[in-house]
PDB file of N, CA and C in Angstrom:
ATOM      1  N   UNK A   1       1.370   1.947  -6.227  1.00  0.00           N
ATOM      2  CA  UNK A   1       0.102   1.258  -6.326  1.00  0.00           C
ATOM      3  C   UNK A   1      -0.512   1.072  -4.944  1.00  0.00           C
ATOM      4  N   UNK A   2       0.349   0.340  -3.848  1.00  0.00           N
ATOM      5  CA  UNK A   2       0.042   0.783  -2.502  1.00  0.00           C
ATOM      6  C   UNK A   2      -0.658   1.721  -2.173  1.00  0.00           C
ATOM      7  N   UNK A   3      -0.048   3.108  -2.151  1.00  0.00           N
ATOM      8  CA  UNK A   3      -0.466   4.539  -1.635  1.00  0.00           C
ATOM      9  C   UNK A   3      -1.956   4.748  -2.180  1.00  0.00           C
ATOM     10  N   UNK A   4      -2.122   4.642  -4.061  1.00  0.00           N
ATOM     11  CA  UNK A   4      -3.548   4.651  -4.732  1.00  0.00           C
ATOM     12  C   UNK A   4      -4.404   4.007  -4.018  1.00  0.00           C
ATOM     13  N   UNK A   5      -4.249   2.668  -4.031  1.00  0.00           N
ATOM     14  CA  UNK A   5      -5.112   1.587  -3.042  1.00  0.00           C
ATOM     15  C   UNK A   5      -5.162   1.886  -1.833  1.00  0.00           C
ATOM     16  N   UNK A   6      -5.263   2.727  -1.406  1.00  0.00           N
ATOM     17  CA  UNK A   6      -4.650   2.568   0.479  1.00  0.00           C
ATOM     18  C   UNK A   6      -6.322   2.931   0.471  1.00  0.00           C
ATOM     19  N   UNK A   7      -7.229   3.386   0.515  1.00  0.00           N
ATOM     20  CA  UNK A   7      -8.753   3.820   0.740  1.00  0.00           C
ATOM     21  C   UNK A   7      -9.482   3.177  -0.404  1.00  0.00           C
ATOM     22  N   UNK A   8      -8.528   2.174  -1.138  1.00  0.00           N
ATOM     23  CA  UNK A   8      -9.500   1.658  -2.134  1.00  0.00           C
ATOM     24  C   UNK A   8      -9.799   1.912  -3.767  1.00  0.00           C
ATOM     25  N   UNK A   9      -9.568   1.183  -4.510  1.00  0.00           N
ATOM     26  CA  UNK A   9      -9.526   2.150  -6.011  1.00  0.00           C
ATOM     27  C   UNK A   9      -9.743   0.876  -7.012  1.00  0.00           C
ATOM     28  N   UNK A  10     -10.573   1.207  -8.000  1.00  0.00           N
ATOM     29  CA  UNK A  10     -11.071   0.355  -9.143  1.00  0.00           C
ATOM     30  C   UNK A  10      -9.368   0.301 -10.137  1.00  0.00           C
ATOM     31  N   UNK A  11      -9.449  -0.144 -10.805  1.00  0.00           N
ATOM     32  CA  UNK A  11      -8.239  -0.388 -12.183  1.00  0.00           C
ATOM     33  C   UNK A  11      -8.218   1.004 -12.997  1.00  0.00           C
ATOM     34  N   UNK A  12      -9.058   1.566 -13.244  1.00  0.00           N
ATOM     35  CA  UNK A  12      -8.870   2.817 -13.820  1.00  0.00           C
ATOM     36  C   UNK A  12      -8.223   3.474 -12.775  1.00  0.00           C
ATOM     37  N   UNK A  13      -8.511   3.479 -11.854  1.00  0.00           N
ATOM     38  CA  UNK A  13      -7.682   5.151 -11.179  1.00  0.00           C
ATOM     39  C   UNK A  13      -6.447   4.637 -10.947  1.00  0.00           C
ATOM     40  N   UNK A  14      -5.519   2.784 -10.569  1.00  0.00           N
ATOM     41  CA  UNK A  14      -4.806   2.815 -10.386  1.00  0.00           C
ATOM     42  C   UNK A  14      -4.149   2.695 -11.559  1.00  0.00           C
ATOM     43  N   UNK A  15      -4.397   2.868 -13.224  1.00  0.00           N
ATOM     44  CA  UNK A  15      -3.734   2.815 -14.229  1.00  0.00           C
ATOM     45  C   UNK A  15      -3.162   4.210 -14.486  1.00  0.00           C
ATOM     46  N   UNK A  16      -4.537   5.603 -13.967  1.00  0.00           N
ATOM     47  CA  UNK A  16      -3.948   6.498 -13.987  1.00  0.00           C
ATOM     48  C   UNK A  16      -3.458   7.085 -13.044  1.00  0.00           C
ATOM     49  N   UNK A  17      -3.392   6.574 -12.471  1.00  0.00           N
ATOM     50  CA  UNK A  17      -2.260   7.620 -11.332  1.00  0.00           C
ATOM     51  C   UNK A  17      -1.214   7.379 -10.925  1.00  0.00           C
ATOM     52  N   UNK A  18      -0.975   5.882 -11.640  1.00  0.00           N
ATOM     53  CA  UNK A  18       0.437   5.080 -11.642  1.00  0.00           C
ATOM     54  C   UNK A  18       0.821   5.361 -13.205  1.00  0.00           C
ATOM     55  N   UNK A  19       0.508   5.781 -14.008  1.00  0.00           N
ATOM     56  CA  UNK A  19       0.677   5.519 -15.599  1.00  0.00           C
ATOM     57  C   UNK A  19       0.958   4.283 -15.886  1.00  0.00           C
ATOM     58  N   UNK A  20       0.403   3.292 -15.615  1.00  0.00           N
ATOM     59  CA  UNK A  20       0.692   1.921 -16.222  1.00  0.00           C
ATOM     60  C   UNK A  20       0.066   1.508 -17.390  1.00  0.00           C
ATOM     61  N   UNK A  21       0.401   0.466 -18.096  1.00  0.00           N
ATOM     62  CA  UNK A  21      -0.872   0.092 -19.338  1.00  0.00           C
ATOM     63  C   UNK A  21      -1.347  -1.534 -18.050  1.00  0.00           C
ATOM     64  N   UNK A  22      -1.987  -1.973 -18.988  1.00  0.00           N
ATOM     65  CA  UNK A  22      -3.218  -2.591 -18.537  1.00  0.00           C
ATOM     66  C   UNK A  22      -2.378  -3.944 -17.934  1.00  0.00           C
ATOM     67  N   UNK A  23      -1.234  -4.372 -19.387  1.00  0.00           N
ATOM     68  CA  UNK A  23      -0.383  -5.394 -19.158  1.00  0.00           C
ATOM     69  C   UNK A  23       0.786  -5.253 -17.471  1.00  0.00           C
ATOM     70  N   UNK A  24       0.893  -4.491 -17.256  1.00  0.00           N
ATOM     71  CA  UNK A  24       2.116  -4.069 -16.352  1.00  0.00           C
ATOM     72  C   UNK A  24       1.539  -4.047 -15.281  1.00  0.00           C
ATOM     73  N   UNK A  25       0.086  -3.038 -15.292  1.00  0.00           N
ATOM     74  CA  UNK A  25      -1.177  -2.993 -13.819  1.00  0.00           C
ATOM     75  C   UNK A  25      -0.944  -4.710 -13.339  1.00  0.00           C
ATOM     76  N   UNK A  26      -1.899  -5.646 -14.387  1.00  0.00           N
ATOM     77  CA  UNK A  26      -2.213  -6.703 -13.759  1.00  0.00           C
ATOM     78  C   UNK A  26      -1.184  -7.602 -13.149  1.00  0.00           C
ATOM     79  N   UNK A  27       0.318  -7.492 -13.935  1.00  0.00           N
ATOM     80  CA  UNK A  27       1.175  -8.567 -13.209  1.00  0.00           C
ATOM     81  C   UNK A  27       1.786  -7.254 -12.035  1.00  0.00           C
ATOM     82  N   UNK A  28       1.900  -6.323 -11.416  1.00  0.00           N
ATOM     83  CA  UNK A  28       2.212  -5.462 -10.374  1.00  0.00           C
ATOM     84  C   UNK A  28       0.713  -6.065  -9.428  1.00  0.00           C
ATOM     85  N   UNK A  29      -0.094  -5.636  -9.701  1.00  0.00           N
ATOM     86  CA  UNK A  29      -1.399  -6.191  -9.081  1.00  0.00           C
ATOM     87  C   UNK A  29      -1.565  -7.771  -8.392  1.00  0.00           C
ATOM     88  N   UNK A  30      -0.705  -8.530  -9.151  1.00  0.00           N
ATOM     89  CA  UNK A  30      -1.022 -10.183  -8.858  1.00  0.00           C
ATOM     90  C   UNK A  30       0.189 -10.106  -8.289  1.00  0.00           C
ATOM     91  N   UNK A  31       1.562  -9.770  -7.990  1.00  0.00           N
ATOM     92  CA  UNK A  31       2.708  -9.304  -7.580  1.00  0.00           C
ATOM     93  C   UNK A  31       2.108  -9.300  -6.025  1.00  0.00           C
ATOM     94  N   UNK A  32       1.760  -8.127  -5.871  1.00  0.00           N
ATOM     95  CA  UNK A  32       1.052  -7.655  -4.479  1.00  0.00           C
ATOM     96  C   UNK A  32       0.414  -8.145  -3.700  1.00  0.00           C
ATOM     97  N   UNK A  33      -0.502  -8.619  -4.270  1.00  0.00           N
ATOM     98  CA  UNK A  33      -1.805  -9.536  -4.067  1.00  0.00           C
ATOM     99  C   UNK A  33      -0.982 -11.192  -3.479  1.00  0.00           C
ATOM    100  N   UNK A  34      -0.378 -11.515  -4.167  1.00  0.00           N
ATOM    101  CA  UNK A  34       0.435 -12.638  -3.859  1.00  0.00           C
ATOM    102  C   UNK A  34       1.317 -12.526  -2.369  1.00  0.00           C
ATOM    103  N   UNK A  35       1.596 -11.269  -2.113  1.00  0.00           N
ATOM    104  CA  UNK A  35       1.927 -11.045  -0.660  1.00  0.00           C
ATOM    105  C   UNK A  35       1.830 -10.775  -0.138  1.00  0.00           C
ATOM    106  N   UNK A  36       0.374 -10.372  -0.131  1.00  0.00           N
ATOM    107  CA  UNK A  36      -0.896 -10.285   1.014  1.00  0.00           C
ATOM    108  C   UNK A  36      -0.591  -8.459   1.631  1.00  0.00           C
ATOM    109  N   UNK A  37      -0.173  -7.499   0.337  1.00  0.00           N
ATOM    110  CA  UNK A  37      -0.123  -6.121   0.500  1.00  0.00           C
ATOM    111  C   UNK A  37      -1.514  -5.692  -0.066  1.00  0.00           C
ATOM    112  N   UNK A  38      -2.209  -6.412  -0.661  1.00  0.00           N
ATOM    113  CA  UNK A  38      -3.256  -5.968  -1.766  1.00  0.00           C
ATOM    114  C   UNK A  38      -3.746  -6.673  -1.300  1.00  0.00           C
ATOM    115  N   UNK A  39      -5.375  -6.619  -0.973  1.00  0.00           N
ATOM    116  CA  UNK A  39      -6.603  -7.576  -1.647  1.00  0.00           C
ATOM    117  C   UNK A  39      -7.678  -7.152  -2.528  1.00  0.00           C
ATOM    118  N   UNK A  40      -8.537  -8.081  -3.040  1.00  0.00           N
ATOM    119  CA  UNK A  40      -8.942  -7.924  -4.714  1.00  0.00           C
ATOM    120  C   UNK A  40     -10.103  -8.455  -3.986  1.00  0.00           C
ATOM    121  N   UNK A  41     -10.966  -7.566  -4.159  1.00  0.00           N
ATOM    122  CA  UNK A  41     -12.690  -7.477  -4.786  1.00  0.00           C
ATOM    123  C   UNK A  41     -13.075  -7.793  -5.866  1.00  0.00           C
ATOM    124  N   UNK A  42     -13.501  -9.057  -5.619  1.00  0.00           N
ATOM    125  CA  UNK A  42     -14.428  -9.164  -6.940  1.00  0.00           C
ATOM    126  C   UNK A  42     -15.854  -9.174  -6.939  1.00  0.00           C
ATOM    127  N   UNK A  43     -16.602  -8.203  -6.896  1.00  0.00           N
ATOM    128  CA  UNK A  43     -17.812  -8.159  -6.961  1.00  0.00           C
ATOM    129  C   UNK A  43     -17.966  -8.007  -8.622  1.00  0.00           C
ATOM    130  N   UNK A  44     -19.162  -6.516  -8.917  1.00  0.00           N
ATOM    131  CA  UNK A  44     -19.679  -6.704 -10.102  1.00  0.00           C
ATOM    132  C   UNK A  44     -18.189  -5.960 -10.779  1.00  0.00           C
ATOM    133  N   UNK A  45     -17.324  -5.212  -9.910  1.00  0.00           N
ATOM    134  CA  UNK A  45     -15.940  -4.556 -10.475  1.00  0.00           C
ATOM    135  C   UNK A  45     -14.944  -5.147  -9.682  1.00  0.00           C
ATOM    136  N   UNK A  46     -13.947  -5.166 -10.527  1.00  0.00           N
ATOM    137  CA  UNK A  46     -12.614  -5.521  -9.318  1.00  0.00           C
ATOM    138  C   UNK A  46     -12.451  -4.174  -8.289  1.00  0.00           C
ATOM    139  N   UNK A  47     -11.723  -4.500  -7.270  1.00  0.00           N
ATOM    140  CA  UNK A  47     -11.758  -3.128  -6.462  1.00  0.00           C
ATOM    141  C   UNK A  47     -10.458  -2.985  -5.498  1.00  0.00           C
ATOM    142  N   UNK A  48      -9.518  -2.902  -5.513  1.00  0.00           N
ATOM    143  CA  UNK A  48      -8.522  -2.830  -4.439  1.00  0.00           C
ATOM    144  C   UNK A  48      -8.511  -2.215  -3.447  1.00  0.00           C
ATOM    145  N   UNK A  49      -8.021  -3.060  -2.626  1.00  0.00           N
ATOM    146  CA  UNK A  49      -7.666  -2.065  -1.230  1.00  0.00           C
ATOM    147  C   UNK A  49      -5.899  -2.478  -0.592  1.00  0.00           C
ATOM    148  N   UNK A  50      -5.259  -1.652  -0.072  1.00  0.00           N
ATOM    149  CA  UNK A  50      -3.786  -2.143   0.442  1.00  0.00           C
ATOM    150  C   UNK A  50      -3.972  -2.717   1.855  1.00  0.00           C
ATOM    151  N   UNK A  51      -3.707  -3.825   2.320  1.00  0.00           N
ATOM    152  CA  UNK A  51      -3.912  -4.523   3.314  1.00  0.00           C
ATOM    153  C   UNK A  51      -3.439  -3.673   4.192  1.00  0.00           C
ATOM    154  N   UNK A  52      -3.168  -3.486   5.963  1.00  0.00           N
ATOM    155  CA  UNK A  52      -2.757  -3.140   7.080  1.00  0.00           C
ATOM    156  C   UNK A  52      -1.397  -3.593   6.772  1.00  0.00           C
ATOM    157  N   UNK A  53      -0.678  -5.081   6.106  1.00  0.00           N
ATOM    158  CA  UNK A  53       0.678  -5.674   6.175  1.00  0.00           C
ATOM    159  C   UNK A  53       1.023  -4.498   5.227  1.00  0.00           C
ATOM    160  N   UNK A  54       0.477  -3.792   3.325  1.00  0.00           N
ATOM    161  CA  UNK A  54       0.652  -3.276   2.971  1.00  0.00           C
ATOM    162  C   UNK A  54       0.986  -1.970   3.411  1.00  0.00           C
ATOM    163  N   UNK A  55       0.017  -1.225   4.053  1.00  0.00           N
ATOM    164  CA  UNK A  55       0.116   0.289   4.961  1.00  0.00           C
ATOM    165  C   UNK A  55       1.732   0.049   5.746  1.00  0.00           C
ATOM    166  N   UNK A  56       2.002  -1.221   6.228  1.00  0.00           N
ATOM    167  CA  UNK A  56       2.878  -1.201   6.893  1.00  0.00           C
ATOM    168  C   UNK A  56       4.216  -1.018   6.467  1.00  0.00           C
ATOM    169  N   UNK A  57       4.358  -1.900   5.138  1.00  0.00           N
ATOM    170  CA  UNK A  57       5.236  -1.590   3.940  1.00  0.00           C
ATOM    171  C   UNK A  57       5.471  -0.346   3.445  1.00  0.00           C
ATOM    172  N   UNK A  58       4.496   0.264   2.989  1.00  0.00           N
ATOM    173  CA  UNK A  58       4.608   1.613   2.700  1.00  0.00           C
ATOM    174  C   UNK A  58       5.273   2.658   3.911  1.00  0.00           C
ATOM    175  N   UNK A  59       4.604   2.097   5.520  1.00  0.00           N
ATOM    176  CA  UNK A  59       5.390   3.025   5.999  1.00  0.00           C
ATOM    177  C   UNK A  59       6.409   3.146   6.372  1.00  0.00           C
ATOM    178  N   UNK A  60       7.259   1.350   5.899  1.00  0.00           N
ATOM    179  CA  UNK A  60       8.578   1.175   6.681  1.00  0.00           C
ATOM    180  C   UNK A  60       9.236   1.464   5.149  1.00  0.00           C
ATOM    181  N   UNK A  61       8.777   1.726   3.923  1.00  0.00           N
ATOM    182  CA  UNK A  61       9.592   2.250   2.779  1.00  0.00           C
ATOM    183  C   UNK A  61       9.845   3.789   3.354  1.00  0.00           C
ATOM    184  N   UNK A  62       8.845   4.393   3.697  1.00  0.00           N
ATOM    185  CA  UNK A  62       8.943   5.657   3.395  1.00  0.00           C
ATOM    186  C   UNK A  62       9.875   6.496   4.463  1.00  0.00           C
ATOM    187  N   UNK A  63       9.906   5.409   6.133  1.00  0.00           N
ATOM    188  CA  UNK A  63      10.988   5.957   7.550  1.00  0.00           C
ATOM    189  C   UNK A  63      11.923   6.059   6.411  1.00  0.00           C
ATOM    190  N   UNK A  64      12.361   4.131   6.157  1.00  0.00           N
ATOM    191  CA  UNK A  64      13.762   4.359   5.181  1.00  0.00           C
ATOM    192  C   UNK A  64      14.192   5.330   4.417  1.00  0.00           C
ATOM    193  N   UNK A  65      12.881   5.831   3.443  1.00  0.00           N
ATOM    194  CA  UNK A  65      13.346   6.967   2.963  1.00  0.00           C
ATOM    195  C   UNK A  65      13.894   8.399   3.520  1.00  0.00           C
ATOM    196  N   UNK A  66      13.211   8.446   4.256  1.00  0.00           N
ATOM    197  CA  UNK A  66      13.102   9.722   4.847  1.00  0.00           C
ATOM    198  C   UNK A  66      14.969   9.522   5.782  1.00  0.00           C
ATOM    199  N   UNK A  67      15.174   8.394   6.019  1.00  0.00           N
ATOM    200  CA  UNK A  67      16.288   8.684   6.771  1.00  0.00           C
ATOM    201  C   UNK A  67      17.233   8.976   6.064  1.00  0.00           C
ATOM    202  N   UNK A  68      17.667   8.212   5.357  1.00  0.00           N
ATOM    203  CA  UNK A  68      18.519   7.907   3.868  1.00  0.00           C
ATOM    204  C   UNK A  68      18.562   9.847   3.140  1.00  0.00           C
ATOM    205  N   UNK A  69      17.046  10.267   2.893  1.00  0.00           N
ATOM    206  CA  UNK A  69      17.451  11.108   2.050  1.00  0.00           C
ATOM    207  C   UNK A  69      16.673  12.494   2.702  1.00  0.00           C
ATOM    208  N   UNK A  70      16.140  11.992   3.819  1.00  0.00           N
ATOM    209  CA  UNK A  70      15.451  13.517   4.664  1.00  0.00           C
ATOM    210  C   UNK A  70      14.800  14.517   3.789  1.00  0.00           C
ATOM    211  N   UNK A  71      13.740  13.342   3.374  1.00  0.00           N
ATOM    212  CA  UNK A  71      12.379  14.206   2.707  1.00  0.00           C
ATOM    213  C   UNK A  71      11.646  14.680   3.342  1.00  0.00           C
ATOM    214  N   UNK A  72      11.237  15.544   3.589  1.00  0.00           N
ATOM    215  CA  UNK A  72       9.766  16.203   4.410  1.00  0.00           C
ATOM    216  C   UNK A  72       9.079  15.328   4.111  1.00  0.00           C
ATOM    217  N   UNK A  73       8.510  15.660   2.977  1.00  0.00           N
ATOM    218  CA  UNK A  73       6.958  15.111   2.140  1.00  0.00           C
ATOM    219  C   UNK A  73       6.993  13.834   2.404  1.00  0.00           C
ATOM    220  N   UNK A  74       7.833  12.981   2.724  1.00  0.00           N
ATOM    221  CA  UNK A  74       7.828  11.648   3.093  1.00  0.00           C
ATOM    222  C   UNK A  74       7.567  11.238   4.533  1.00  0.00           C
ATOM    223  N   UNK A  75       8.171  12.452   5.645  1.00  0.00           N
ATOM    224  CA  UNK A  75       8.031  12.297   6.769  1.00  0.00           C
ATOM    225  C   UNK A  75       6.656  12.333   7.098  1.00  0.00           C
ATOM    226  N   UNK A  76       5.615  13.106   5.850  1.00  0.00           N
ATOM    227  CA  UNK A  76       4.360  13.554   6.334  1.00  0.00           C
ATOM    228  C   UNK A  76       3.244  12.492   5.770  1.00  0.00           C
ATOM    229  N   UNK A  77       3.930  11.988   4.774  1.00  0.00           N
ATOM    230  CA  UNK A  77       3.336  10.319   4.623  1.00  0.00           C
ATOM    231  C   UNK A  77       3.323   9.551   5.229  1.00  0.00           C
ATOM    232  N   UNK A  78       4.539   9.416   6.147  1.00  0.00           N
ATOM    233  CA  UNK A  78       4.484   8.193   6.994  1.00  0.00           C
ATOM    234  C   UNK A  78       4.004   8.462   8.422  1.00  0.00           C
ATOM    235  N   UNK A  79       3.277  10.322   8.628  1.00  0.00           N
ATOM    236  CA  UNK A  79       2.230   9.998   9.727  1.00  0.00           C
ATOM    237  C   UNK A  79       0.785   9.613   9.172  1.00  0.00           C
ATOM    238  N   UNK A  80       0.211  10.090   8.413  1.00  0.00           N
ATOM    239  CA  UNK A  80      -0.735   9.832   7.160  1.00  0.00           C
ATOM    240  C   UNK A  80      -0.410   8.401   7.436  1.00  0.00           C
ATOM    241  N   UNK A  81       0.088   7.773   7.098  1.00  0.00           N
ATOM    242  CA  UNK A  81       0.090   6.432   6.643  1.00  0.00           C
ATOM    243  C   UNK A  81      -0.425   5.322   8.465  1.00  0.00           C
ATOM    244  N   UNK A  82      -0.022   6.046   9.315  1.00  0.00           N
ATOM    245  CA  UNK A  82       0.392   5.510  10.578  1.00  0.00           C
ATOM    246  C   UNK A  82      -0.905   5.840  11.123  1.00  0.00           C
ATOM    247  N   UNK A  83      -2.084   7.008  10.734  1.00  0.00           N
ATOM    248  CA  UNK A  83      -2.962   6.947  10.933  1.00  0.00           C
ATOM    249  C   UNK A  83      -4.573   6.177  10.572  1.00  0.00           C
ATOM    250  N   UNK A  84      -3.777   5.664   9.068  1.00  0.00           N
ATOM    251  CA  UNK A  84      -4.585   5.260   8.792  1.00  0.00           C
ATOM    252  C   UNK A  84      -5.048   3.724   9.087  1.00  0.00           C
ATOM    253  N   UNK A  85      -3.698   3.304   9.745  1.00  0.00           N
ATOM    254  CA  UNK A  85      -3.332   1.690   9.827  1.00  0.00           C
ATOM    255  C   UNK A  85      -3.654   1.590  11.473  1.00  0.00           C
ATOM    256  N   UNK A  86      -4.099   0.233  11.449  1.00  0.00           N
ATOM    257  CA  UNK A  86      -5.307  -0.138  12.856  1.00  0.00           C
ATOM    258  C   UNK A  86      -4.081  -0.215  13.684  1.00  0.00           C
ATOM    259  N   UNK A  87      -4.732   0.053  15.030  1.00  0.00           N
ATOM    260  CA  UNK A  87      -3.346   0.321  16.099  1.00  0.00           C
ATOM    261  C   UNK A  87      -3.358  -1.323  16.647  1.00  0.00           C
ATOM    262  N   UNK A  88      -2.880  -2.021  16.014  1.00  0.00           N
ATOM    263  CA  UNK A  88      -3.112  -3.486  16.850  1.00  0.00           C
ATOM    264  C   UNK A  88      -1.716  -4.061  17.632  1.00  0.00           C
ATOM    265  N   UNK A  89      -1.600  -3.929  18.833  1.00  0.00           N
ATOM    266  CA  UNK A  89      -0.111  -4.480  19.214  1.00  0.00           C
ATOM    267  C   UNK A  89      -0.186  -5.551  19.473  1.00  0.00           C
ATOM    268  N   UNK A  90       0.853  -6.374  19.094  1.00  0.00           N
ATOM    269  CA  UNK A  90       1.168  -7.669  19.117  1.00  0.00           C
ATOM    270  C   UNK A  90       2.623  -7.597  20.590  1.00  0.00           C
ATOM    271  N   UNK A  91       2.085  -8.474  21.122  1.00  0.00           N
ATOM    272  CA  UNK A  91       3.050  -8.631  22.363  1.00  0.00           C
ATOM    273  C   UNK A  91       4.176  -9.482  21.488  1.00  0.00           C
ATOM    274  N   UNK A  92       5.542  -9.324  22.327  1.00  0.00           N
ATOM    275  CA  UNK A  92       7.008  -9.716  22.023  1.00  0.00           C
ATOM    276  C   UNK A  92       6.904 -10.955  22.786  1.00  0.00           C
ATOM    277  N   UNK A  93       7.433 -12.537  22.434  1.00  0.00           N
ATOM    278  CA  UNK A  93       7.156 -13.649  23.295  1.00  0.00           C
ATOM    279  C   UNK A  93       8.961 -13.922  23.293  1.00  0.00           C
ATOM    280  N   UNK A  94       9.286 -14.530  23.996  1.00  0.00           N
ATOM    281  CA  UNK A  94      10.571 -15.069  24.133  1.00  0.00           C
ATOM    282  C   UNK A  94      10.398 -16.875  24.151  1.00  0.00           C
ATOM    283  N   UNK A  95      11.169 -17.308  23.472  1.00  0.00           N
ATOM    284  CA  UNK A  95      11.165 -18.869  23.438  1.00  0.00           C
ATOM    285  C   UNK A  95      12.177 -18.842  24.434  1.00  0.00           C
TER     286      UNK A  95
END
């Protein structure tokens, strides 16, 4: 649902391209949304988009994957994914 949402997507495209029914979309959807991977448009349509914390998720699923099981197609997601997510560095503080 991440990956669908990552540029944005109404409820139809993420029902079909996840195969979900309508019941399963909305509690995965409020799931997400609840941890600030998703945010929800509500204008005249609902509208998703996967947050930057989300992009980030997706790309620390997909290293994991890729190490674990040395997928290509995964390695090439998680530059895809790394491009699409804002380059913001956060400095390291020491207490």
């Amino acid at each position: 649902m991440l990956r669908v949402a990552a540029k944005g997507s109404n409820e139809g495209e993420i029902m079909d391209q996840c195969k979900l029914d309508s019941m399963d979309m909305e509690n995965y959807l409020s799931a997400l949304a609840e941890l600030s991977l998703l945010t929800i448009d509500d204008n005249d349509d609902l509208y998703y988009r996967t947050t930057d914390k989300g992009l980030e998720f997706l790309n620390t699923y997909h290293r994991l994957r890729w190490l674990l099981w040395g997928k290509d197609n995964d390695f090439l997601l998680v530059r895809l994914l790394e491009q699409m997510k804002k380059k913001e560095q956060h400095p390291f503080y020491v207490s």
